[in-house]
Each structure stands twice: as structure tokens, then as C-alpha cells.
C-alpha atoms as a PDB file:
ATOM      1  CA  UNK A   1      44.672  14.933 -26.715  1.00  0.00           C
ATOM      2  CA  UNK A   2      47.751  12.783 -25.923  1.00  0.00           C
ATOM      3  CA  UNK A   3      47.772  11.365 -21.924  1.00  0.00           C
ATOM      4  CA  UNK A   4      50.859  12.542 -20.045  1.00  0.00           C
ATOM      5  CA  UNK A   5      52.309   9.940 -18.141  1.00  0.00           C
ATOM      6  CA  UNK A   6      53.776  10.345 -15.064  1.00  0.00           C
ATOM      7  CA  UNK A   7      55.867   8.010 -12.679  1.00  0.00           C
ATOM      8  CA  UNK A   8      54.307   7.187  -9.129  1.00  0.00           C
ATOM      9  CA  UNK A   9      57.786   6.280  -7.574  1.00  0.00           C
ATOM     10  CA  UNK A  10      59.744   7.956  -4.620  1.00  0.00           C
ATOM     11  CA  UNK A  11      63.166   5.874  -4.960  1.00  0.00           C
ATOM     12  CA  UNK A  12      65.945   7.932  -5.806  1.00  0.00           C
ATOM     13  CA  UNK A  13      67.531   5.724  -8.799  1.00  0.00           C
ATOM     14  CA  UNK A  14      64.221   4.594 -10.387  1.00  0.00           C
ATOM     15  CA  UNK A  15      63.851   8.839 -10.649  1.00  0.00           C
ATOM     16  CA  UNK A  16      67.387   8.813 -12.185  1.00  0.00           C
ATOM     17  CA  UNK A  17      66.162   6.175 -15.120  1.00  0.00           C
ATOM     18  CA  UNK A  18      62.718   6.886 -15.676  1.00  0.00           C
ATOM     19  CA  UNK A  19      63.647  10.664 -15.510  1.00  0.00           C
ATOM     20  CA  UNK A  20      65.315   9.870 -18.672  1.00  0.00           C
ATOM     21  CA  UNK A  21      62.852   8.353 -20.712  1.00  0.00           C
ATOM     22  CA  UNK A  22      60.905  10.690 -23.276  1.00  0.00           C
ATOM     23  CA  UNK A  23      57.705   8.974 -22.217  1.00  0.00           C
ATOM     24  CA  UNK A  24      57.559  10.168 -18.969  1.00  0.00           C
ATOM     25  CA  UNK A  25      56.090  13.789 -18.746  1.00  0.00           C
ATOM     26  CA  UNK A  26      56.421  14.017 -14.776  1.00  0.00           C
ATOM     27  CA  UNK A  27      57.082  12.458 -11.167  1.00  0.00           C
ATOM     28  CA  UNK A  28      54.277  12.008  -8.276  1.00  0.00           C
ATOM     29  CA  UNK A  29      55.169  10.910  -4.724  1.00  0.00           C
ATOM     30  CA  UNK A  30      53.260  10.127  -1.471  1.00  0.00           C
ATOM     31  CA  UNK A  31      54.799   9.969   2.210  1.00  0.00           C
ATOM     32  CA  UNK A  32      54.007   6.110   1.967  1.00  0.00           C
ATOM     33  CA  UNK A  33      56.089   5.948  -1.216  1.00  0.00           C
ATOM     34  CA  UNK A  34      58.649   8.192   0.259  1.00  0.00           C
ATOM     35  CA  UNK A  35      59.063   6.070   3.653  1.00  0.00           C
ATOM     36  CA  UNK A  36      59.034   2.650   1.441  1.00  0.00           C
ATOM     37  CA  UNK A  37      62.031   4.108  -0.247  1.00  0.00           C
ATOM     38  CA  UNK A  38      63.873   4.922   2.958  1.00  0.00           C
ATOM     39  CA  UNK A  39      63.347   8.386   3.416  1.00  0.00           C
ATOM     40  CA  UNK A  40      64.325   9.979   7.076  1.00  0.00           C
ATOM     41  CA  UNK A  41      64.173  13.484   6.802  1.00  0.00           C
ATOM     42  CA  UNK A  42      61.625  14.857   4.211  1.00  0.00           C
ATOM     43  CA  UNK A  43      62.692  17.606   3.021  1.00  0.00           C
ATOM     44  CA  UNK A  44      66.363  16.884   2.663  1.00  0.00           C
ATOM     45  CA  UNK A  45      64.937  13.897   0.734  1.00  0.00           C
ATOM     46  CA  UNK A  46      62.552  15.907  -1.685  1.00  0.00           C
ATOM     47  CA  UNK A  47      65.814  18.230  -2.210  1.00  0.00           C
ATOM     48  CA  UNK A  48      67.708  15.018  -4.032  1.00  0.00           C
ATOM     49  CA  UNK A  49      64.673  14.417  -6.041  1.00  0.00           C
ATOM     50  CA  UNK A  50      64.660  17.617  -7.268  1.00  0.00           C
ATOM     51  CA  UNK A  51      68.773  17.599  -7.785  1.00  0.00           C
ATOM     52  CA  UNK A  52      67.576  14.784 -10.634  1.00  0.00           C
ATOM     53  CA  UNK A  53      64.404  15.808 -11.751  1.00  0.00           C
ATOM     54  CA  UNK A  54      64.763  19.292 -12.358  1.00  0.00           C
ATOM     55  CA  UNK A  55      62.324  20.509 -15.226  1.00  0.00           C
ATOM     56  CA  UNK A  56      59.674  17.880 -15.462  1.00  0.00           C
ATOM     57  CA  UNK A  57      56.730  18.924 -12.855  1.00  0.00           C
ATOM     58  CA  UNK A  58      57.047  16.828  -9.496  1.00  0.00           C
ATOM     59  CA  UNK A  59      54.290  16.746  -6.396  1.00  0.00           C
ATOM     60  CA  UNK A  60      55.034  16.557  -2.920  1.00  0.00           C
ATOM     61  CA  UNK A  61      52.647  15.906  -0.259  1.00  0.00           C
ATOM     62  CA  UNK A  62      51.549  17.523   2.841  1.00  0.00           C
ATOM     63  CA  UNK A  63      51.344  15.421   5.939  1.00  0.00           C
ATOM     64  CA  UNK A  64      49.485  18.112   8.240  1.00  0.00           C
ATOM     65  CA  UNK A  65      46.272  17.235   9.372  1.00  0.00           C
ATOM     66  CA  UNK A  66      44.872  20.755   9.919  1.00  0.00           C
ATOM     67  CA  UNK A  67      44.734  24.218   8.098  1.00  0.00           C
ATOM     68  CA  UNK A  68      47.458  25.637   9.615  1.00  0.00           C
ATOM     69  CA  UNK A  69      50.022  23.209   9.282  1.00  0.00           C
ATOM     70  CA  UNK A  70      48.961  21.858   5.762  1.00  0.00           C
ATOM     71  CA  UNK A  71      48.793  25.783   5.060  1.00  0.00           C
ATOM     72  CA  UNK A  72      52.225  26.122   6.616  1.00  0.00           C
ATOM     73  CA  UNK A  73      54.369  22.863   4.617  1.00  0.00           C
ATOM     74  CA  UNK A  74      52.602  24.152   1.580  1.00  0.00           C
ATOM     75  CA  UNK A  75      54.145  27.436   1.643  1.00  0.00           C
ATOM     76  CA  UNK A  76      57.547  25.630   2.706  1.00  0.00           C
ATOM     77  CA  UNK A  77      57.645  23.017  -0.066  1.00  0.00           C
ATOM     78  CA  UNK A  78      56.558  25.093  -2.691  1.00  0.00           C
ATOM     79  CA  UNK A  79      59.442  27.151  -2.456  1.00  0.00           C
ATOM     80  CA  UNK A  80      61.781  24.098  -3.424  1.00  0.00           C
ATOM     81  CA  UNK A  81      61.871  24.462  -6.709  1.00  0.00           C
ATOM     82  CA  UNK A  82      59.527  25.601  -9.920  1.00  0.00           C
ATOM     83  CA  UNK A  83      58.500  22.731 -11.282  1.00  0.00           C
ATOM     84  CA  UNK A  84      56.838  21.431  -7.623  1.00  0.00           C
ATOM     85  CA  UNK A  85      53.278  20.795  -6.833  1.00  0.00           C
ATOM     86  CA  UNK A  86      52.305  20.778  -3.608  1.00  0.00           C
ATOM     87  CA  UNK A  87      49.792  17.974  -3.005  1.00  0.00           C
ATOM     88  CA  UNK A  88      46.818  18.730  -0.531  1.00  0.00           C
ATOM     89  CA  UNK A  89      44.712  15.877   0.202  1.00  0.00           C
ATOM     90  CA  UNK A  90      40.739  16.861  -0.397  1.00  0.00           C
ATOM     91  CA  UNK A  91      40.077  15.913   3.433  1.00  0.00           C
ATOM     92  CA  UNK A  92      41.660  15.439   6.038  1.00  0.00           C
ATOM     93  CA  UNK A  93      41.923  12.180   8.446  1.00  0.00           C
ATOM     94  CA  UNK A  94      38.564  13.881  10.231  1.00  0.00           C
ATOM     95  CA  UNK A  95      36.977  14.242   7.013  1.00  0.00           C
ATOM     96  CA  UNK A  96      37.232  17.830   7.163  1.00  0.00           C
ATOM     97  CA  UNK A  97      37.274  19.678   3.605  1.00  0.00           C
ATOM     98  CA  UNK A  98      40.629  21.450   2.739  1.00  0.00           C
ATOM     99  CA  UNK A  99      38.590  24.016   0.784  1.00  0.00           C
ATOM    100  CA  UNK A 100      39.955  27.097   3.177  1.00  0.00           C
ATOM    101  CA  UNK A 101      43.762  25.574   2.662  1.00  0.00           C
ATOM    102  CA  UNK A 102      43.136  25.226  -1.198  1.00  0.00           C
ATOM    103  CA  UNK A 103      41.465  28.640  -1.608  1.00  0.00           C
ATOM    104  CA  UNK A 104      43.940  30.530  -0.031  1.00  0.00           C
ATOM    105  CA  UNK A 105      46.903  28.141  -1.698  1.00  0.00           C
ATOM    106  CA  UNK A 106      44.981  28.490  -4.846  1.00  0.00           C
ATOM    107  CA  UNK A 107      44.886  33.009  -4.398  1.00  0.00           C
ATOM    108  CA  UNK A 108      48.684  32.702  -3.588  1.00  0.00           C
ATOM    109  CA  UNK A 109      49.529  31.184  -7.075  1.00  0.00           C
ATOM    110  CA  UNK A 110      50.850  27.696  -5.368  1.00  0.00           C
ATOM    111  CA  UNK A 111      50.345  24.753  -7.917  1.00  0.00           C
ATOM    112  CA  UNK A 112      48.366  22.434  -6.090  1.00  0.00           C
ATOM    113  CA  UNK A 113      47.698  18.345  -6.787  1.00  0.00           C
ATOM    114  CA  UNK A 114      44.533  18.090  -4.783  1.00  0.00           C
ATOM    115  CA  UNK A 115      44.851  14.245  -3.563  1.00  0.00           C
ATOM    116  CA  UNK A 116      42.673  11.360  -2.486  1.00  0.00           C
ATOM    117  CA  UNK A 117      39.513  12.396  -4.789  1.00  0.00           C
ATOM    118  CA  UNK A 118      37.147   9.740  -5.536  1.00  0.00           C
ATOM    119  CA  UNK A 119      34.056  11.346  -7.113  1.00  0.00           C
ATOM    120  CA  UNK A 120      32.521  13.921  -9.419  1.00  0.00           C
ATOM    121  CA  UNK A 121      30.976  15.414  -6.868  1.00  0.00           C
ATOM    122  CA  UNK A 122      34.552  16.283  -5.135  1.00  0.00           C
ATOM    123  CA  UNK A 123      35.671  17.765  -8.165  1.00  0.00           C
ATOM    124  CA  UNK A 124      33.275  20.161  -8.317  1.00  0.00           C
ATOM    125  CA  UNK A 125      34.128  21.112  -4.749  1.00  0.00           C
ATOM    126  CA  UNK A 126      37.104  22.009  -6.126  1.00  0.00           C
ATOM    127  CA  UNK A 127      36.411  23.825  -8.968  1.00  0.00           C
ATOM    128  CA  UNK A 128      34.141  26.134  -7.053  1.00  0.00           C
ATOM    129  CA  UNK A 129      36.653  27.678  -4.793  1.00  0.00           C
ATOM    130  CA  UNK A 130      39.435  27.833  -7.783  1.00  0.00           C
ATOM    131  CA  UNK A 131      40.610  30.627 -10.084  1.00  0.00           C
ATOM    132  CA  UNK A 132      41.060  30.166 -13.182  1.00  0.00           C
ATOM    133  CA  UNK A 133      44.642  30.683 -13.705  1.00  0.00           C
ATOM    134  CA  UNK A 134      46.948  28.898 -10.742  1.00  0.00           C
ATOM    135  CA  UNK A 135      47.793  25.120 -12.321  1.00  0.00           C
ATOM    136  CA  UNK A 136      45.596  22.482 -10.592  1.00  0.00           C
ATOM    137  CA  UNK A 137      45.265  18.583 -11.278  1.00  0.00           C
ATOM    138  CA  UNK A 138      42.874  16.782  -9.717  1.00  0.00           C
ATOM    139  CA  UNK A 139      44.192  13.640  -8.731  1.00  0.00           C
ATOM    140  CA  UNK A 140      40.999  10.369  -8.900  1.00  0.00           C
ATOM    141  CA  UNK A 141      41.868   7.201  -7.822  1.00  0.00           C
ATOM    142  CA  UNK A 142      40.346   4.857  -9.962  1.00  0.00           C
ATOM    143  CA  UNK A 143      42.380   1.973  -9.072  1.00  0.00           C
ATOM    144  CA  UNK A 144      41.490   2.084  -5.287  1.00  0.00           C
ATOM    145  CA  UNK A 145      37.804   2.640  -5.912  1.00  0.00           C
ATOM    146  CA  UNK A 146      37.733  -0.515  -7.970  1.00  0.00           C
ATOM    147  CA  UNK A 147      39.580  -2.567  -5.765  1.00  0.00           C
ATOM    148  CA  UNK A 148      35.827  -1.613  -3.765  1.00  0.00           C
ATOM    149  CA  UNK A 149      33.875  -2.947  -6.462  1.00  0.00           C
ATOM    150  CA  UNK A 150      33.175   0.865  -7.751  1.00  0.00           C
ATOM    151  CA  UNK A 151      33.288   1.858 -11.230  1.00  0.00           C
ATOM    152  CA  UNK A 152      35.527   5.166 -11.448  1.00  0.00           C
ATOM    153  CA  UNK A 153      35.042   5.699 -15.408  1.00  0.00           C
ATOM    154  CA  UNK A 154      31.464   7.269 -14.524  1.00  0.00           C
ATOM    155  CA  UNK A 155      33.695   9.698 -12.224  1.00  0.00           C
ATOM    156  CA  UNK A 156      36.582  10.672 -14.450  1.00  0.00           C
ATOM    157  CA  UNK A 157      34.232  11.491 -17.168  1.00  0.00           C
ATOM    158  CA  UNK A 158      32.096  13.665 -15.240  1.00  0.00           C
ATOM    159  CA  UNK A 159      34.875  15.394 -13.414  1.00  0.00           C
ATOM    160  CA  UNK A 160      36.467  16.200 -17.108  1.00  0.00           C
ATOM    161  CA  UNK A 161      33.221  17.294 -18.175  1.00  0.00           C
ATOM    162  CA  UNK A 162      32.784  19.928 -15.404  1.00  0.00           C
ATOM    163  CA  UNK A 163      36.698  20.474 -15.655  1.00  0.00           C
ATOM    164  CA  UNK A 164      36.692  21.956 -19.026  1.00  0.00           C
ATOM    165  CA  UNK A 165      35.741  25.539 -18.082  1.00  0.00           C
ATOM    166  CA  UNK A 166      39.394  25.526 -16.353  1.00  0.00           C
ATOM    167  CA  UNK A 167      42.236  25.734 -18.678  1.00  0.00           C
ATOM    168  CA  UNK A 168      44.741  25.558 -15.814  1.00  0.00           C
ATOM    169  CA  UNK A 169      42.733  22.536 -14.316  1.00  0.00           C
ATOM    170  CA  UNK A 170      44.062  18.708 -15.321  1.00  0.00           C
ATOM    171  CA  UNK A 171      42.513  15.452 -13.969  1.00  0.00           C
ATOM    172  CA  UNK A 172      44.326  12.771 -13.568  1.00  0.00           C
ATOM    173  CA  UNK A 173      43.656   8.930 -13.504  1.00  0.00           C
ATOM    174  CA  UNK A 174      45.609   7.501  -9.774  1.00  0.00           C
ATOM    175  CA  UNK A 175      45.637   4.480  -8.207  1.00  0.00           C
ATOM    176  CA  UNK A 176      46.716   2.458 -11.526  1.00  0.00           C
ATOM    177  CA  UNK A 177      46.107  -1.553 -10.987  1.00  0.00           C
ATOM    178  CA  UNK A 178      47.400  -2.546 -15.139  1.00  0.00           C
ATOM    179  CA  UNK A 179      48.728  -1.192 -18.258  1.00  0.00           C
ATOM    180  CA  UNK A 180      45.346  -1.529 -19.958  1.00  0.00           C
ATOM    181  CA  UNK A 181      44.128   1.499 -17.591  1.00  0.00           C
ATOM    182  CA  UNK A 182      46.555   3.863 -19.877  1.00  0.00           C
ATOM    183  CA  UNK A 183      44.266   2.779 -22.640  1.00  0.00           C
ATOM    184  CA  UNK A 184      41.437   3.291 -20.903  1.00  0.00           C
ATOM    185  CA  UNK A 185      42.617   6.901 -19.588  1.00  0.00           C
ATOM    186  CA  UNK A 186      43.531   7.866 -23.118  1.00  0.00           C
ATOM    187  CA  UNK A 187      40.181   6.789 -24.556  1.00  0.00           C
ATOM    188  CA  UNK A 188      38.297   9.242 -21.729  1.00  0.00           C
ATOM    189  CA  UNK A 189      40.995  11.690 -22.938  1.00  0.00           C
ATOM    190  CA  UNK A 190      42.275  12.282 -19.406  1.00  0.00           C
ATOM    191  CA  UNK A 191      45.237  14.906 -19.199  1.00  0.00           C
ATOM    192  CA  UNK A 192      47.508  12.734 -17.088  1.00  0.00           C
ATOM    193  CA  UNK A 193      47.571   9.379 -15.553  1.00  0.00           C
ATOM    194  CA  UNK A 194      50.370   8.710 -12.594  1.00  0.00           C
ATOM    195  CA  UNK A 195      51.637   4.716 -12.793  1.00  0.00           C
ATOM    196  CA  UNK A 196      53.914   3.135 -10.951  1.00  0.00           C
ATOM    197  CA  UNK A 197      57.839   1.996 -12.790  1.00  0.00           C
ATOM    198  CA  UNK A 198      56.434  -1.561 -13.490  1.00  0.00           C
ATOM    199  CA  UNK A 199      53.530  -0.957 -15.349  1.00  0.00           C
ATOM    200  CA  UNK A 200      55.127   1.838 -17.047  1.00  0.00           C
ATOM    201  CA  UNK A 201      57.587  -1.130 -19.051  1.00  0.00           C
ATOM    202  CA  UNK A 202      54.922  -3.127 -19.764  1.00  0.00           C
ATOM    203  CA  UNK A 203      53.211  -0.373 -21.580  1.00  0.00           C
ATOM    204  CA  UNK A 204      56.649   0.376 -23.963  1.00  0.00           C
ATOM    205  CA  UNK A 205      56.418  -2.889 -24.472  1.00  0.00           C
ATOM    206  CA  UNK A 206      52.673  -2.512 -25.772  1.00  0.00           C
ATOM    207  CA  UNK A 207      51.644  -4.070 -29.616  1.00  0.00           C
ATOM    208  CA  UNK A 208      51.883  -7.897 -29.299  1.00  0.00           C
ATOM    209  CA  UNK A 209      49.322 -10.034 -31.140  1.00  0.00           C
ATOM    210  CA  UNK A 210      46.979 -12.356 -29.205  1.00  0.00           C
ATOM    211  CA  UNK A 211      49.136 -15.402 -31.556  1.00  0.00           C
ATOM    212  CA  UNK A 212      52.268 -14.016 -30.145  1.00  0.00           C
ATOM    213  CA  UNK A 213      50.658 -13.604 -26.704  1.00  0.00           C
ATOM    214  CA  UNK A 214      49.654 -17.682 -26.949  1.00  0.00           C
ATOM    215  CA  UNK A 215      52.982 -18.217 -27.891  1.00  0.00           C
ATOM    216  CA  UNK A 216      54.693 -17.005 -25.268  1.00  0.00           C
ATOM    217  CA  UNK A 217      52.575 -18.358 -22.875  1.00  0.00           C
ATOM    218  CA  UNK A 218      52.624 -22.084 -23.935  1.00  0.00           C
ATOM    219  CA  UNK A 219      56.234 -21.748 -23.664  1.00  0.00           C
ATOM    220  CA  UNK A 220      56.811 -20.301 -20.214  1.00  0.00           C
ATOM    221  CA  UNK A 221      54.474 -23.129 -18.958  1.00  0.00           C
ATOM    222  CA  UNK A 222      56.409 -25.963 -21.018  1.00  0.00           C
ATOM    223  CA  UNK A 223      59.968 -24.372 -19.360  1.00  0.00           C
ATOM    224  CA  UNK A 224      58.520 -24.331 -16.094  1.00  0.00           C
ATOM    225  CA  UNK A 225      57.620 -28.009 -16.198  1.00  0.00           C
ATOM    226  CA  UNK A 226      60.782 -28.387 -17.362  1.00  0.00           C
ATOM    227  CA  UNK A 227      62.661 -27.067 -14.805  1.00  0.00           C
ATOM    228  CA  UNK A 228      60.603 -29.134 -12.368  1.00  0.00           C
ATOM    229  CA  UNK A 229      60.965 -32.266 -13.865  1.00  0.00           C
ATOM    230  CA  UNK A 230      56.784 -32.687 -13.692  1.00  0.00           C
ATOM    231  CA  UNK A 231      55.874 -36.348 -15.058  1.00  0.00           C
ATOM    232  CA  UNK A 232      52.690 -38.045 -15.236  1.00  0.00           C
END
């Protein structure tokens, strides 16, 4: 199974190029990555995303913090446009489950990115009050959990193990810290992992030897010194 990659970016002209590239299957955003890129007025924002990326699958996020309201921008931004997911965080800031918001999301056919999942044990919280027919993903962010000192591979695998039952269920790998995690992602077989523009170069540029690797290296060093006319 190939992993799809998709761009974690809410800036309106890194959308425009990386919407472009082949290797990009799809487009995730977060209020914090929409209000780094300048965003006043959500929606009206989300709309000019979607004039640009209009058949590759994009998420936006709810920012209500109970059932009603998450309920409520659901329904709203779902209606933008067919290729949206409407991204529910698995709690909210109480640490209240969204499993009655999900659910009923879920029954109305509303493609959902459940959000801010860190365990196995979430996942299955999930996949209990699912059908098996509305698109999910399951969004685990590995990166955060090991900036802890957690291991997250023990997670993914065991969320993709209880996953397969649901055909219209993906997991995907968040929180990405290098390019090597696409490697790693791809070797767990995960459907999707979400990484940032950056990172998403470096791995195009992926197939250097470790003699090229050295080479480049001793080089930038010796041009650095260089350029600051180091003596001894």
C-alpha cells in the first residue's frame, strides 16, 4: 500500500504550489495554522482554499468546545465543498469525548478527520460508535507524543490493526518532526501521513548516498569558515 501524502499548511500560495505537485494526495489545516497564515474571518478564508484546491480532499477544523456548536460548524463547513473533511477533535478542552458529535456526524454521512488522537485505545473509541461506510481518518500524532519521550509506532500499529475491519476508515501519521517519519509511516503501511511544505522537499529530494551526504557536508563547513575568515 502506497502512503498518501498530504500537506499540513494553511497559507494561501504554498496551497497554490504544492496543490500542483503529483505527490501531494491532499491538504490538512488547523486554526493555529490558519491564524499563522493571517486568516481573519474563517470561513471566507476556507472559501479561497477551496477556490485552489478543488478536487484533492481538504480538512477543516472545528473550534467549538461543546456538542452543539462543534455539531453546528460541522454541519456549516461541510457544506463548502465535496472534497472537505470536517475535523472534530477526539476531546474537547474539558476532556470530554466527542463520541455523541461524531456519532451523529458519522449517521449524517459528514466525512470526519477525528483530531488530536494519541493512542490505540482512542481509536477504538472511535471505531465503536462508526458505520462502516461514511469516510473517516483518524488523525495520531506521533510527532507530539515523541517530543514527550513516548513511542507512537506501538500506537499506529495497533490502531491499523483494529482499523482494518473499516474500509472507509484511514489512519494517519500527524505531528511530523523529519522526512525519515515518511519512511517510517510507509513501512507500518499507514494510509496517509500529513507533513508540513518543508519536509515535504526534502523528501523529493530523497536517494543521496551517505559518500555524497559526507561530501556535502565537509563542504558547507569549509565555505562557512570561509566566509568568516576563521584562522588558527
Amino acid at each position: 500500500m502506497n502512503t498518501k501524502i498530504f500537506c499540513d499548511i494553511a497559507e494561501l500560495n504554498l496551497i497554490k504550489r504544492f496543490n500542483k505537485k503529483k505527490i501531494v494526495k491532499g491538504f490538512t489545516t488547523n486554526p493555529s495554522l490558519m491564524r499563522k497564515a493571517g486568516a481573519k474571518d474563517y470561513k471566507s478564508y476556507c472559501k479561497k482554499i477551496l477556490k485552489i484546491c478543488k478536487n484533492k480532499p481538504i480538512s477543516f477544523e472545528v473550534f467549538g468546545d461543546d456538542n452543539y456548536s462543534m455539531m453546528d460548524q460541522a454541519i456549516k463547513i461541510n457544506s463548502w465543498g465535496k472534497n472537505v473533511y470536517v475535523k472534530v477533535p477526539i476531546v474537547n478542552s474539558q476532556n470530554k469525548f466527542s463520541g455523541e458529535v461524531i456519532k451523529e456526524l458519522n449517521r449524517k454521512k459528514i466525512k470526519l478527520n477525528i483530531t488530536a488522537v494519541y493512542s490505540a485505545k482512542q481509536t477504538e473509541k472511535i471505531l465503536k460508535i462508526i458505520n462502516k461506510k461514511t469516510k473517516v481518518i483518524i488523525s495520531i500524532f506521533a510527532g507530539r507524543a515523541g517530543d514527550t519521550g513516548k513511542d507512537p509506532i506501538p500506537e499506529i500499529k495497533e490502531s491499523l490493526k483494529l482499523a482494518k475491519k473499516f474500509k472507509n476508515v484511514e489512519i494517519l501519521w500527524a505531528s511530523v518532526r523529519e522526512p525519515y517519519n515518511f519512511i517510517q509511516s510507509k513501512q507500518l503501511n499507514c494510509h496517509i501521513i500529513t507533513i508540513p511544505p518543508s519536509i515535504i522537499e526534502k523528501i523529493e529530494k530523497f536517494g543521496k548516498s551517505f559518500d555524497q551526504l559526507t561530501k556535502e557536508t565537509v563542504k558547507a563547513f569549509l565555505i562557512d569558515s570561509k566566509k568568516s575568515k576563521f584562522q588558527i
